[in-house]
PDB file of N, CA and C in Angstrom:
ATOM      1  N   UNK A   1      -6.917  14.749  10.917  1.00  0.00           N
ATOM      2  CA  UNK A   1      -7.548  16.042  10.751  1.00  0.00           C
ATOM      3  C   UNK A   1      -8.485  15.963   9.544  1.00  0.00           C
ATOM      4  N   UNK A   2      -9.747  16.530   9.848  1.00  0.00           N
ATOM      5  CA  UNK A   2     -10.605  16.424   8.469  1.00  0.00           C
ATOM      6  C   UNK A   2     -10.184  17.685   8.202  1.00  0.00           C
ATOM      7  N   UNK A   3      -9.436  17.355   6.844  1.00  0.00           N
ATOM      8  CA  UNK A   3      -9.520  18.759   5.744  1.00  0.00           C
ATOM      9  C   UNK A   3     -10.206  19.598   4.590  1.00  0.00           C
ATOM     10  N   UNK A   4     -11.038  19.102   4.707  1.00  0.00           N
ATOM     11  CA  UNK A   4     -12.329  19.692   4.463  1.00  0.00           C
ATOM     12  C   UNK A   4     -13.378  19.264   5.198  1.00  0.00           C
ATOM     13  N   UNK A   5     -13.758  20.245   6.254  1.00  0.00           N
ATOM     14  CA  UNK A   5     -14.763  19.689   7.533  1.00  0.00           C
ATOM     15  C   UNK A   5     -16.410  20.442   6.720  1.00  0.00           C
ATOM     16  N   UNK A   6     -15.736  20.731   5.830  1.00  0.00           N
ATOM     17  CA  UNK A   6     -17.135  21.731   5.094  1.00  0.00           C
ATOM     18  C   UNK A   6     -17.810  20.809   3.547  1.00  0.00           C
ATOM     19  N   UNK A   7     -16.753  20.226   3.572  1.00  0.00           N
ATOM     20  CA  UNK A   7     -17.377  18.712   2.482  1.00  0.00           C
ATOM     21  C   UNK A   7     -17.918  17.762   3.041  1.00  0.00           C
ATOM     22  N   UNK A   8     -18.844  16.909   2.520  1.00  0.00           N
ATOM     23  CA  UNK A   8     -19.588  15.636   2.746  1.00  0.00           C
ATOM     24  C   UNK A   8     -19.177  14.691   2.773  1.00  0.00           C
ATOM     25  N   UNK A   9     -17.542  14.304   2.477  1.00  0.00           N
ATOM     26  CA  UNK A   9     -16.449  13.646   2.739  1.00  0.00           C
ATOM     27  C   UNK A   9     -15.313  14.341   3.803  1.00  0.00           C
ATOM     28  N   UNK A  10     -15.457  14.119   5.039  1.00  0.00           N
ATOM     29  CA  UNK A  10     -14.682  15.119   5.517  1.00  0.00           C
ATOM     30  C   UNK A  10     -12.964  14.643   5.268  1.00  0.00           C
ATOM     31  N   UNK A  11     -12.641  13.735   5.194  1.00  0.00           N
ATOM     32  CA  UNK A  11     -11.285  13.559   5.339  1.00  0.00           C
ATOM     33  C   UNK A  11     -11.045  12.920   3.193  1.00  0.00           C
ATOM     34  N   UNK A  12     -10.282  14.104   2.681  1.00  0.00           N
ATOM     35  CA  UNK A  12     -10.616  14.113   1.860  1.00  0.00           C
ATOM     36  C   UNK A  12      -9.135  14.203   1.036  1.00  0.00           C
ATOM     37  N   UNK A  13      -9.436  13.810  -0.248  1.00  0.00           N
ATOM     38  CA  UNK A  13      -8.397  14.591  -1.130  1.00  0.00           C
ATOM     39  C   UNK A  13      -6.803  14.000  -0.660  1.00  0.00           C
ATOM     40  N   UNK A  14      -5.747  15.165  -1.325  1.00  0.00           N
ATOM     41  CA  UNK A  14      -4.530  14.233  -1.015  1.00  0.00           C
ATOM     42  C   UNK A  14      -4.203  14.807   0.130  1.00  0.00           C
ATOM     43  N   UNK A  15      -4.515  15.278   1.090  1.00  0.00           N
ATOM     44  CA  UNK A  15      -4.050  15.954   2.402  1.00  0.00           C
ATOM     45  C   UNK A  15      -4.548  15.507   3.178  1.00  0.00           C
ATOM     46  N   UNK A  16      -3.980  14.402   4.027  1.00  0.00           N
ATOM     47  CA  UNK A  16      -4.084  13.398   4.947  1.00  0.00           C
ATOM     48  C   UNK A  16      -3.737  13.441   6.328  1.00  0.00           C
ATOM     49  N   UNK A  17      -3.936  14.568   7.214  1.00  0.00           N
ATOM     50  CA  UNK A  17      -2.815  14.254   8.799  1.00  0.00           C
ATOM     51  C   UNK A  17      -3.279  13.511   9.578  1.00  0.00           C
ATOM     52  N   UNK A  18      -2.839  12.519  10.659  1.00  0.00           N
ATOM     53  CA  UNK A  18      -2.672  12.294  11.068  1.00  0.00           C
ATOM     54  C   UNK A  18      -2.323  11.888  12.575  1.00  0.00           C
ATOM     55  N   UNK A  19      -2.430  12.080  13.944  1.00  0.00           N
ATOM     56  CA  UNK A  19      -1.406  12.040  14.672  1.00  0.00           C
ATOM     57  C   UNK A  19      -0.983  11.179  14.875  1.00  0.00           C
ATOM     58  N   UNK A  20       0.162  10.493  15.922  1.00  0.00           N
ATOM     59  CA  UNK A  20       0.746   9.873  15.839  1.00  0.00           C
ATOM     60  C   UNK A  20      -0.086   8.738  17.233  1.00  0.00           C
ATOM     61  N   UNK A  21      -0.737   9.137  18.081  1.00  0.00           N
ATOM     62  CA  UNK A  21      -2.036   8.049  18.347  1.00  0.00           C
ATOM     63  C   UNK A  21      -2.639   7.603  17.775  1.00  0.00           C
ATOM     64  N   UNK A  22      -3.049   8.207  16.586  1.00  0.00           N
ATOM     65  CA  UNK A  22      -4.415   7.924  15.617  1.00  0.00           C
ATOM     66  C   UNK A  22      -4.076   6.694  14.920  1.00  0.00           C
ATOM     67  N   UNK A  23      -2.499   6.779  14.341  1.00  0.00           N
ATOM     68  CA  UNK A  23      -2.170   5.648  13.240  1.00  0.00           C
ATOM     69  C   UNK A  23      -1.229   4.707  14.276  1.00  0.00           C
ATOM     70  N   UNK A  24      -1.076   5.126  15.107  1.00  0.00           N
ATOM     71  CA  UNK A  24      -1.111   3.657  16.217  1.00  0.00           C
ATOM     72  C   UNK A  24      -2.102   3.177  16.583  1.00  0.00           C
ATOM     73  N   UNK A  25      -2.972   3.715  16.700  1.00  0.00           N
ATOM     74  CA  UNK A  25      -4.615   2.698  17.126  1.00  0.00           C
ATOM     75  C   UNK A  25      -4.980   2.470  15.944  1.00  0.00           C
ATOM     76  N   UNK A  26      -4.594   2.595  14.505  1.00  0.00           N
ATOM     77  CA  UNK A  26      -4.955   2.486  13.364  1.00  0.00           C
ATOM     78  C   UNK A  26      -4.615   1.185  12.900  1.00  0.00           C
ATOM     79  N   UNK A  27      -3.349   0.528  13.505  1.00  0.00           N
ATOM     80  CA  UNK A  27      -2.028   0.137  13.194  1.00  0.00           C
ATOM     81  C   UNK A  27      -2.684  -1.128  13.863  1.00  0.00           C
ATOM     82  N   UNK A  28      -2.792  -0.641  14.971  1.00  0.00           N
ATOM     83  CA  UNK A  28      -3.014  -2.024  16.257  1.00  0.00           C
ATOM     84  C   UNK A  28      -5.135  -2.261  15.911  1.00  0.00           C
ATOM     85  N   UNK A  29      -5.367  -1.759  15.099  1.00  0.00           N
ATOM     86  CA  UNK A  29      -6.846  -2.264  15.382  1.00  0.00           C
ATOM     87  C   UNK A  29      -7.469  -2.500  13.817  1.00  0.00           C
ATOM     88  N   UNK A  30      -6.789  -2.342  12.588  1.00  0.00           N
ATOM     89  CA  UNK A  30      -6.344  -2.380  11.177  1.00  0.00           C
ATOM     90  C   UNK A  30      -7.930  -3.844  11.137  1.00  0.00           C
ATOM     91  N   UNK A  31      -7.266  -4.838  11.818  1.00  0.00           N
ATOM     92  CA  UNK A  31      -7.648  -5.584  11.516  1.00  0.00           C
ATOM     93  C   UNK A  31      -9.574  -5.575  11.809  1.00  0.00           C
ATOM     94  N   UNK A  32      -9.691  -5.766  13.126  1.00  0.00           N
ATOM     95  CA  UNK A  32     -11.221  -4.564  13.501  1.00  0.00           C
ATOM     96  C   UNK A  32     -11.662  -4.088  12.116  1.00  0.00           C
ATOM     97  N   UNK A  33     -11.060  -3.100  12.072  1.00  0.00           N
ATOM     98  CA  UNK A  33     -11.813  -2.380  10.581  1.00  0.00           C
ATOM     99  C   UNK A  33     -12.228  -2.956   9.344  1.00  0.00           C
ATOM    100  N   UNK A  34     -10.944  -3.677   9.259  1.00  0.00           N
ATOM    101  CA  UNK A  34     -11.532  -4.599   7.933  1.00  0.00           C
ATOM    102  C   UNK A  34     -12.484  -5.754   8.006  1.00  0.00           C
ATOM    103  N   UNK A  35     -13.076  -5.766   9.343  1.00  0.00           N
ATOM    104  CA  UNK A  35     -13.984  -6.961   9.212  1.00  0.00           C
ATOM    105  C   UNK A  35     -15.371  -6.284   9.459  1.00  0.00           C
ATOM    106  N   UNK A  36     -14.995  -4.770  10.071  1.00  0.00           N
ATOM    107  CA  UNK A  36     -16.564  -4.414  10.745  1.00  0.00           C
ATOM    108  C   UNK A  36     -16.689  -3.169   9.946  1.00  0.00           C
ATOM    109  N   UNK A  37     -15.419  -2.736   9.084  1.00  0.00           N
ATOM    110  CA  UNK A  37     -16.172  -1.358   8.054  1.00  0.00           C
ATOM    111  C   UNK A  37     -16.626  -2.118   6.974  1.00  0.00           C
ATOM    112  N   UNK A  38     -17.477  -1.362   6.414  1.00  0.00           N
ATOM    113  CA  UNK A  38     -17.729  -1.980   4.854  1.00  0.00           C
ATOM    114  C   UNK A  38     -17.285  -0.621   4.224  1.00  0.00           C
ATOM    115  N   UNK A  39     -16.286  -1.694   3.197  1.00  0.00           N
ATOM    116  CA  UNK A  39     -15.308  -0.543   2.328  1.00  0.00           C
ATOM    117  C   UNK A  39     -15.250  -1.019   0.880  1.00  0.00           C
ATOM    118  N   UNK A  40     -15.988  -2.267   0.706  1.00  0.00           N
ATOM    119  CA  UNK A  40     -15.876  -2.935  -0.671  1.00  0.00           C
ATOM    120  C   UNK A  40     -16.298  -1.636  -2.120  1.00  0.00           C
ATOM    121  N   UNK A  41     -17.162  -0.836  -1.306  1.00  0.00           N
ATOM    122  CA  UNK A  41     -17.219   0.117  -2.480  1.00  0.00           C
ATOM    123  C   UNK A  41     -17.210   1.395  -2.179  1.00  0.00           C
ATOM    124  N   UNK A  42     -16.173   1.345  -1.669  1.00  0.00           N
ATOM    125  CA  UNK A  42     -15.985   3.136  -1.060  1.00  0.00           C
ATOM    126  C   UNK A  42     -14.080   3.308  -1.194  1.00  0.00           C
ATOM    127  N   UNK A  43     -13.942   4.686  -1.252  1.00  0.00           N
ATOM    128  CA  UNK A  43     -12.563   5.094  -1.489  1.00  0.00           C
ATOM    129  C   UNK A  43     -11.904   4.915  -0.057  1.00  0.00           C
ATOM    130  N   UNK A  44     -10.437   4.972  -0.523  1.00  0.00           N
ATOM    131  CA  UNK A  44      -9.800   4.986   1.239  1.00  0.00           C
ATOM    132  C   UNK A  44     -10.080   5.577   2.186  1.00  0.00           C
ATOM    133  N   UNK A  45     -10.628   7.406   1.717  1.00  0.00           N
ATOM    134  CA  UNK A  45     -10.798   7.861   2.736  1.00  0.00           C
ATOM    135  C   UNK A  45     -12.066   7.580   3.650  1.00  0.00           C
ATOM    136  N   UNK A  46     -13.042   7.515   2.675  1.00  0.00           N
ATOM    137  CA  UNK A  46     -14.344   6.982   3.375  1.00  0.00           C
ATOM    138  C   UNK A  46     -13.965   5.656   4.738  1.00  0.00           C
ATOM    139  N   UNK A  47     -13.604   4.519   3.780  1.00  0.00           N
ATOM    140  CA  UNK A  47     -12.693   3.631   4.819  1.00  0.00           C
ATOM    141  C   UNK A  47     -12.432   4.202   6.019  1.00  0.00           C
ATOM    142  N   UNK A  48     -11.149   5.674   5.817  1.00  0.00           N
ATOM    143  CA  UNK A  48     -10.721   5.872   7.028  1.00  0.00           C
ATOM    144  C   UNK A  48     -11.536   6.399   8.016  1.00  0.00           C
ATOM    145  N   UNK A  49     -12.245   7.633   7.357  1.00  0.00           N
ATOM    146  CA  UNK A  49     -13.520   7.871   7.973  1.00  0.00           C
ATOM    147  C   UNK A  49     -13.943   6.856   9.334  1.00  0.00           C
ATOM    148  N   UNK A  50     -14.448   5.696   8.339  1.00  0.00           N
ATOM    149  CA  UNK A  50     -15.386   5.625   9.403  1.00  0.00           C
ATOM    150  C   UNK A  50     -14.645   4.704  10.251  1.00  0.00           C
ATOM    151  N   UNK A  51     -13.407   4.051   9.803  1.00  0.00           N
ATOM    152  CA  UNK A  51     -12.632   3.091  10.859  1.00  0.00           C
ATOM    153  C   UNK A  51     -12.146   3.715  12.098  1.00  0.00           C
ATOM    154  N   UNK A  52     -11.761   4.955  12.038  1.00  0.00           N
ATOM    155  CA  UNK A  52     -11.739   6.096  12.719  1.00  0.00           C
ATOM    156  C   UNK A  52     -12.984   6.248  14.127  1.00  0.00           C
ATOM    157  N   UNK A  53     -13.942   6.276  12.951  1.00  0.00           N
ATOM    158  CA  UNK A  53     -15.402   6.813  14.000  1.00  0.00           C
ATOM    159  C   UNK A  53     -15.590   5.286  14.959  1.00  0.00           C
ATOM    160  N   UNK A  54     -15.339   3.602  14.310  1.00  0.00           N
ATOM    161  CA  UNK A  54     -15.386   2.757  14.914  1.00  0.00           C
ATOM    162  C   UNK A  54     -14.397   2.475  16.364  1.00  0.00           C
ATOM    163  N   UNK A  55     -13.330   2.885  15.796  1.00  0.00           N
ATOM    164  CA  UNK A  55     -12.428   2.889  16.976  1.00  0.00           C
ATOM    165  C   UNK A  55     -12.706   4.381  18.006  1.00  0.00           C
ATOM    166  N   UNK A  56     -13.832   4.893  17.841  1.00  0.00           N
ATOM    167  CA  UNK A  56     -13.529   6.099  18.601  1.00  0.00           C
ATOM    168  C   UNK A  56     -12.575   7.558  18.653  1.00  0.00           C
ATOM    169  N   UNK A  57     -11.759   7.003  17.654  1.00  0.00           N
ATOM    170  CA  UNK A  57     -10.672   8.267  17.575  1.00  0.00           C
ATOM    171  C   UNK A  57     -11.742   9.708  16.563  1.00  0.00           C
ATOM    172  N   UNK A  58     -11.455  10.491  17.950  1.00  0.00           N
ATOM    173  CA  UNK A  58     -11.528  11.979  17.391  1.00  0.00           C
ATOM    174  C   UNK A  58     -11.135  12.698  16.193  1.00  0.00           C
ATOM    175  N   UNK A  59     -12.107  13.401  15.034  1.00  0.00           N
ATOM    176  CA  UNK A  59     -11.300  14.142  14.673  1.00  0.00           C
ATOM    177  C   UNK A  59     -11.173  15.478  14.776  1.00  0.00           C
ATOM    178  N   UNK A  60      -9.917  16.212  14.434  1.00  0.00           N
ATOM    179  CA  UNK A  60      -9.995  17.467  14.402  1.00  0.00           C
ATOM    180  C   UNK A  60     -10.370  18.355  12.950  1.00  0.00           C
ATOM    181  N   UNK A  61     -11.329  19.347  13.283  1.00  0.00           N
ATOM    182  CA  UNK A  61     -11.516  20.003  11.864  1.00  0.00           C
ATOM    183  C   UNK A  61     -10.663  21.304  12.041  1.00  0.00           C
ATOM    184  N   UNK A  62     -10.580  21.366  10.027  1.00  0.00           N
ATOM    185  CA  UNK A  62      -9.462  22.310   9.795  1.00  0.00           C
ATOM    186  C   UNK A  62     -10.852  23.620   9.374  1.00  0.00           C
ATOM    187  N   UNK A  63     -10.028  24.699  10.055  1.00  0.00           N
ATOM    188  CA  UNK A  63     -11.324  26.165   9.607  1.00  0.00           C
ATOM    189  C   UNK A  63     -11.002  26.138   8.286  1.00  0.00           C
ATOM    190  N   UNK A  64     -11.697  26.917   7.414  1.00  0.00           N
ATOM    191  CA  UNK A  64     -11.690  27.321   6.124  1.00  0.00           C
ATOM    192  C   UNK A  64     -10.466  28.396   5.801  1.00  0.00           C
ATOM    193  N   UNK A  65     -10.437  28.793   6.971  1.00  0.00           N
ATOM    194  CA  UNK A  65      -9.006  29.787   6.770  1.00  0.00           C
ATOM    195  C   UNK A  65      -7.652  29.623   6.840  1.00  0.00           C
ATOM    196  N   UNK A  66      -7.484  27.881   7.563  1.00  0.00           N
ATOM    197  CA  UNK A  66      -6.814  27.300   7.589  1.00  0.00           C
ATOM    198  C   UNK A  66      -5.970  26.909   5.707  1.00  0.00           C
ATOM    199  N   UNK A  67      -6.988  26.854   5.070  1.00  0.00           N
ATOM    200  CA  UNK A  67      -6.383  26.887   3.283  1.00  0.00           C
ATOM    201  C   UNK A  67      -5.513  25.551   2.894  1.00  0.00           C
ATOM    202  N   UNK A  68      -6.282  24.029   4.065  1.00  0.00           N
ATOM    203  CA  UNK A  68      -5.813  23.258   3.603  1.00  0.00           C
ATOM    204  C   UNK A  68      -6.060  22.706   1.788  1.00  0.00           C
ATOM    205  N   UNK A  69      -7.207  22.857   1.771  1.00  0.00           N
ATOM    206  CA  UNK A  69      -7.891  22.142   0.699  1.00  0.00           C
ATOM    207  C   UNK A  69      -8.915  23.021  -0.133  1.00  0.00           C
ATOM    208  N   UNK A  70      -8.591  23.565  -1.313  1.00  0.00           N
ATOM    209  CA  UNK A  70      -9.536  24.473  -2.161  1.00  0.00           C
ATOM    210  C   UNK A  70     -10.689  23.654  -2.491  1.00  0.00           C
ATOM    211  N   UNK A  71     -11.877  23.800  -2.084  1.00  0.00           N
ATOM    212  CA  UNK A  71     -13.501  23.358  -2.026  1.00  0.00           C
ATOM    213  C   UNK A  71     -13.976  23.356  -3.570  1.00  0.00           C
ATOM    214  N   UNK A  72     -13.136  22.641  -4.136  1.00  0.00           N
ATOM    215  CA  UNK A  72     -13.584  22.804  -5.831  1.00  0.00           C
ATOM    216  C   UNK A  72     -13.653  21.840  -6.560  1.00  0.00           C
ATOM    217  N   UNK A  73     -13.334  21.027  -5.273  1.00  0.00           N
ATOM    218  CA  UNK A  73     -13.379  19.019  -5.943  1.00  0.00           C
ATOM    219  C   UNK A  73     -14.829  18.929  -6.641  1.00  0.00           C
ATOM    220  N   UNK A  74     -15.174  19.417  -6.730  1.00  0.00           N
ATOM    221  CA  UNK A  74     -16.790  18.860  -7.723  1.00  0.00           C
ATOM    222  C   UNK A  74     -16.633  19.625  -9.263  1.00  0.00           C
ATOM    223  N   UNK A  75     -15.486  20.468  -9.492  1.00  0.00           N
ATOM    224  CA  UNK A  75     -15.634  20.906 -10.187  1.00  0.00           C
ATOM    225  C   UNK A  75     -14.898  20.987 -11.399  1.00  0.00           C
ATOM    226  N   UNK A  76     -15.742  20.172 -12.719  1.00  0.00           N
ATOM    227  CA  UNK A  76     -14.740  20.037 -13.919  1.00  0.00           C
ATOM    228  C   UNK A  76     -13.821  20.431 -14.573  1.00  0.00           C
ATOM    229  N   UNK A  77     -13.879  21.476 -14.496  1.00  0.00           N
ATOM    230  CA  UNK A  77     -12.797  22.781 -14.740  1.00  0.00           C
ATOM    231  C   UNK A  77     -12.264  23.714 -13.909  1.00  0.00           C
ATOM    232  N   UNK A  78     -11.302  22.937 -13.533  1.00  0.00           N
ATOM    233  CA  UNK A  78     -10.350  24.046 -12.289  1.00  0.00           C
ATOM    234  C   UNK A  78      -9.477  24.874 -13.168  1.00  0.00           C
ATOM    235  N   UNK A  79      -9.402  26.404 -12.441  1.00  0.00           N
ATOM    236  CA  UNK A  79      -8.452  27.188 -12.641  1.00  0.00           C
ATOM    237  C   UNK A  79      -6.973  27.069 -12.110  1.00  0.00           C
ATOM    238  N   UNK A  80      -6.212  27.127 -13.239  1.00  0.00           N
ATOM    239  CA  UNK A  80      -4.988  26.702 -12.445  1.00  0.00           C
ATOM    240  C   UNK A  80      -4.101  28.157 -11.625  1.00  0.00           C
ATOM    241  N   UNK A  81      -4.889  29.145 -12.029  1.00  0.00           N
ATOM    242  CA  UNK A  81      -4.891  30.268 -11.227  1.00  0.00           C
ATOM    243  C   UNK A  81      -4.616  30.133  -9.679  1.00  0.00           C
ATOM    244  N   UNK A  82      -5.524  29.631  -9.269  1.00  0.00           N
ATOM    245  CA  UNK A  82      -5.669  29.172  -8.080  1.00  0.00           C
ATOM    246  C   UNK A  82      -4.406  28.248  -7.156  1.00  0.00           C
ATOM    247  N   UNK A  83      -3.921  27.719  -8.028  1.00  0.00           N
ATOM    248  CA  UNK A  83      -2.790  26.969  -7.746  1.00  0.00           C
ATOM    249  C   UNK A  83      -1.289  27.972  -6.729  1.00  0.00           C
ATOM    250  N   UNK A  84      -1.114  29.348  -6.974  1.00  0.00           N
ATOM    251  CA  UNK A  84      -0.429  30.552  -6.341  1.00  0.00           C
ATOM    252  C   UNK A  84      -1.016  30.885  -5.469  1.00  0.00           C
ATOM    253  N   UNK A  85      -1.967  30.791  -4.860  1.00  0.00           N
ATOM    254  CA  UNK A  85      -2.829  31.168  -3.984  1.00  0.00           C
ATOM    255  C   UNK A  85      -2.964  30.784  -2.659  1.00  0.00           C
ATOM    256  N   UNK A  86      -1.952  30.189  -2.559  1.00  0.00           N
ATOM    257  CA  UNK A  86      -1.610  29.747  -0.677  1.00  0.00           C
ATOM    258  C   UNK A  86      -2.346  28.633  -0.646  1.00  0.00           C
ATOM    259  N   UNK A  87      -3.271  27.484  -0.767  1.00  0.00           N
ATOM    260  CA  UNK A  87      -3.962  26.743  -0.686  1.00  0.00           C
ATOM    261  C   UNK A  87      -2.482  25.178  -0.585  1.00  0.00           C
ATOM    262  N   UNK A  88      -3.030  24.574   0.427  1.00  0.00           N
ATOM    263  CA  UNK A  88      -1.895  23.594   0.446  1.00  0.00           C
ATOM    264  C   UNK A  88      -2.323  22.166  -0.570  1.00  0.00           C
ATOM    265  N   UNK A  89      -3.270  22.399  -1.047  1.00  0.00           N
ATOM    266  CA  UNK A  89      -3.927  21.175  -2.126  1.00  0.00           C
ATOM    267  C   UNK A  89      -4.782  21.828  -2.966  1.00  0.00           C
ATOM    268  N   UNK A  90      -5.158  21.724  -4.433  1.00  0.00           N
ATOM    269  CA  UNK A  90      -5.730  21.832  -5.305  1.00  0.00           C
ATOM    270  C   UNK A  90      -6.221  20.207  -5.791  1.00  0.00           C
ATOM    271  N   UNK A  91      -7.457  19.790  -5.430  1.00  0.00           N
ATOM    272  CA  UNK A  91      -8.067  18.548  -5.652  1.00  0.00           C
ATOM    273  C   UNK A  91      -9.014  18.485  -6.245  1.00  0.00           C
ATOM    274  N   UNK A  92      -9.159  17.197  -7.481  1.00  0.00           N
ATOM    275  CA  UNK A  92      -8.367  17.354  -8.291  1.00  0.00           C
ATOM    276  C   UNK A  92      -8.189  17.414  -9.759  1.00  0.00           C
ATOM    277  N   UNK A  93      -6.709  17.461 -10.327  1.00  0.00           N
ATOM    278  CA  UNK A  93      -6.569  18.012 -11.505  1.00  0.00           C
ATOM    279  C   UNK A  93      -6.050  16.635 -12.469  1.00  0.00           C
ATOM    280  N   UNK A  94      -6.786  16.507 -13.225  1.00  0.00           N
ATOM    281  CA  UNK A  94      -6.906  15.032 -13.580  1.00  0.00           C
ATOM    282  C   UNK A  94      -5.830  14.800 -14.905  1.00  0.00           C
ATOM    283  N   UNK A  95      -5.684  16.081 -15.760  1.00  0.00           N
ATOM    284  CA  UNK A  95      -4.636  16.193 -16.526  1.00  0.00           C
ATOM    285  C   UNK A  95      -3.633  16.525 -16.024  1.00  0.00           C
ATOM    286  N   UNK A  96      -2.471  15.242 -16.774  1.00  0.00           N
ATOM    287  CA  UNK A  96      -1.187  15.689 -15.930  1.00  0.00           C
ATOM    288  C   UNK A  96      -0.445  16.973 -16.326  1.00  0.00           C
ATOM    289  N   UNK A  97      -0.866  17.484 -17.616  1.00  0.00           N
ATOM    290  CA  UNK A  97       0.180  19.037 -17.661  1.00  0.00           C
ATOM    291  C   UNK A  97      -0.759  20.153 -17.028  1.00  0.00           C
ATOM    292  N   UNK A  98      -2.065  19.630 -16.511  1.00  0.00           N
ATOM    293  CA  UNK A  98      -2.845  20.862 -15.418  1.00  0.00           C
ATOM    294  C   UNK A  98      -1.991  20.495 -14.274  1.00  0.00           C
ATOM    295  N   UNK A  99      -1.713  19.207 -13.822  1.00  0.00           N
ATOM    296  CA  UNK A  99      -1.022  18.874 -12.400  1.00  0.00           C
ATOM    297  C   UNK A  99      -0.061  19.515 -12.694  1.00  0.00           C
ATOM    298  N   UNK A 100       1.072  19.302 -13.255  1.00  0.00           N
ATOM    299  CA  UNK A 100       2.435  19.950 -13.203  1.00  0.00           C
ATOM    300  C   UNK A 100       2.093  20.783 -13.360  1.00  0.00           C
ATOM    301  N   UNK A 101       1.465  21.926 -13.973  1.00  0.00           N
ATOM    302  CA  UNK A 101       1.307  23.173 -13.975  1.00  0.00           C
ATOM    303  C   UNK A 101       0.963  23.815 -12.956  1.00  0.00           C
ATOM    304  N   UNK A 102       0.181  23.162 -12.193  1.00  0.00           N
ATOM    305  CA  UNK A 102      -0.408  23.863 -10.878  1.00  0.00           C
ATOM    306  C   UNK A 102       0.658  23.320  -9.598  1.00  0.00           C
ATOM    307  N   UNK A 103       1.643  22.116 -10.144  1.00  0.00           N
ATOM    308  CA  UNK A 103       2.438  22.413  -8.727  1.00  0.00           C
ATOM    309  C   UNK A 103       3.633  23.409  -9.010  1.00  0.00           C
ATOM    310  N   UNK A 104       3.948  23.375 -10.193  1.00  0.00           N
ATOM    311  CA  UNK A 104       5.393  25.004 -10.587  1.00  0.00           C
ATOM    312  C   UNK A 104       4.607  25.809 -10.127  1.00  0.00           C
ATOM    313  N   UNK A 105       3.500  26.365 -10.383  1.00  0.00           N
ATOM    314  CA  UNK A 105       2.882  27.591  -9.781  1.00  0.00           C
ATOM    315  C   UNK A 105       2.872  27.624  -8.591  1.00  0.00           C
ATOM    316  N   UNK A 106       2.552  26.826  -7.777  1.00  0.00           N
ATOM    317  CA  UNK A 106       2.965  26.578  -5.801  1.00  0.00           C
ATOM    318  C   UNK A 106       3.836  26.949  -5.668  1.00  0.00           C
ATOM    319  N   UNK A 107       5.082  26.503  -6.759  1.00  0.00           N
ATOM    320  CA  UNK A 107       6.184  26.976  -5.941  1.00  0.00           C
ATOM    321  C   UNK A 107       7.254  28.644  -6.499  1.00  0.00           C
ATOM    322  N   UNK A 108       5.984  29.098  -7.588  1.00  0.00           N
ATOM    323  CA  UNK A 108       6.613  30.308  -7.719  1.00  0.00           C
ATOM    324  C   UNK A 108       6.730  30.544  -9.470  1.00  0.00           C
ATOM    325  N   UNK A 109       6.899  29.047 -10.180  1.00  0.00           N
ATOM    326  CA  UNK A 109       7.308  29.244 -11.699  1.00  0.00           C
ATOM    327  C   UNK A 109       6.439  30.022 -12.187  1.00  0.00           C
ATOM    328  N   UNK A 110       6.875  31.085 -12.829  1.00  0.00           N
ATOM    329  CA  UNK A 110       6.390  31.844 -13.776  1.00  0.00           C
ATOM    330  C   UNK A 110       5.709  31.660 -14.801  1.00  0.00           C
ATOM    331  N   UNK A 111       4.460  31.918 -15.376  1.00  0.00           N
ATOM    332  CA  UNK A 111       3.538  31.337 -16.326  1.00  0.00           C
ATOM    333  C   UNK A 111       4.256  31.722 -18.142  1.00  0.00           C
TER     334      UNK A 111
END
């Protein structure tokens, strides 16, 4: 699933799905990819991206209302506000007491 189908990276960030065809043809054709993607200077997901688009496998996009992924990855200063806010990823928060802070807030801790 691209989770952010509205970024220029569609399959992005730490929210990764999957189905369970996808990473069997992933599994069984691994090798394919690594000889015919060029990934020497690109992140995993890019990789997956396009090993994906080589083998043909479909993806599915997530709507914006869906609230996989808050659209703020470009941005130096995240609010950790945002973190209570139903969003299933906040990507990302590069200090680790912003990280821990913003996952207690997911799950309710009180500021």
């Amino acid at each position: 699933m691209n989770s952010c189908s509205w970024c220029v990276v569609k399959l992005i960030g730490p929210i990764e799905i999957f189905s369970r065809a996808a990473l069997k043809q992933l599994d069984e054709s691994m090798n394919r990819c690594e000889k015919e993607v060029d990934y020497h200077d690109v992140s995993e997901d890019v990789f997956l991206e396009r090993c994906f688009a080589l083998l043909k496998v479909p993806p599915v996009n997530a709507d914006k209302q869906d609230k996989l992924l808050l659209p703020t990855w470009r941005v130096r200063n995240h609010e950790v506000k945002h973190c209570s806010k139903g969003w299933a990823a906040i990507h990302p928060f590069k200090h680790p007491k912003l990280l821990l802070r913003c996952f207690e807030l997911s799950f309710g801790v009180p500021m």
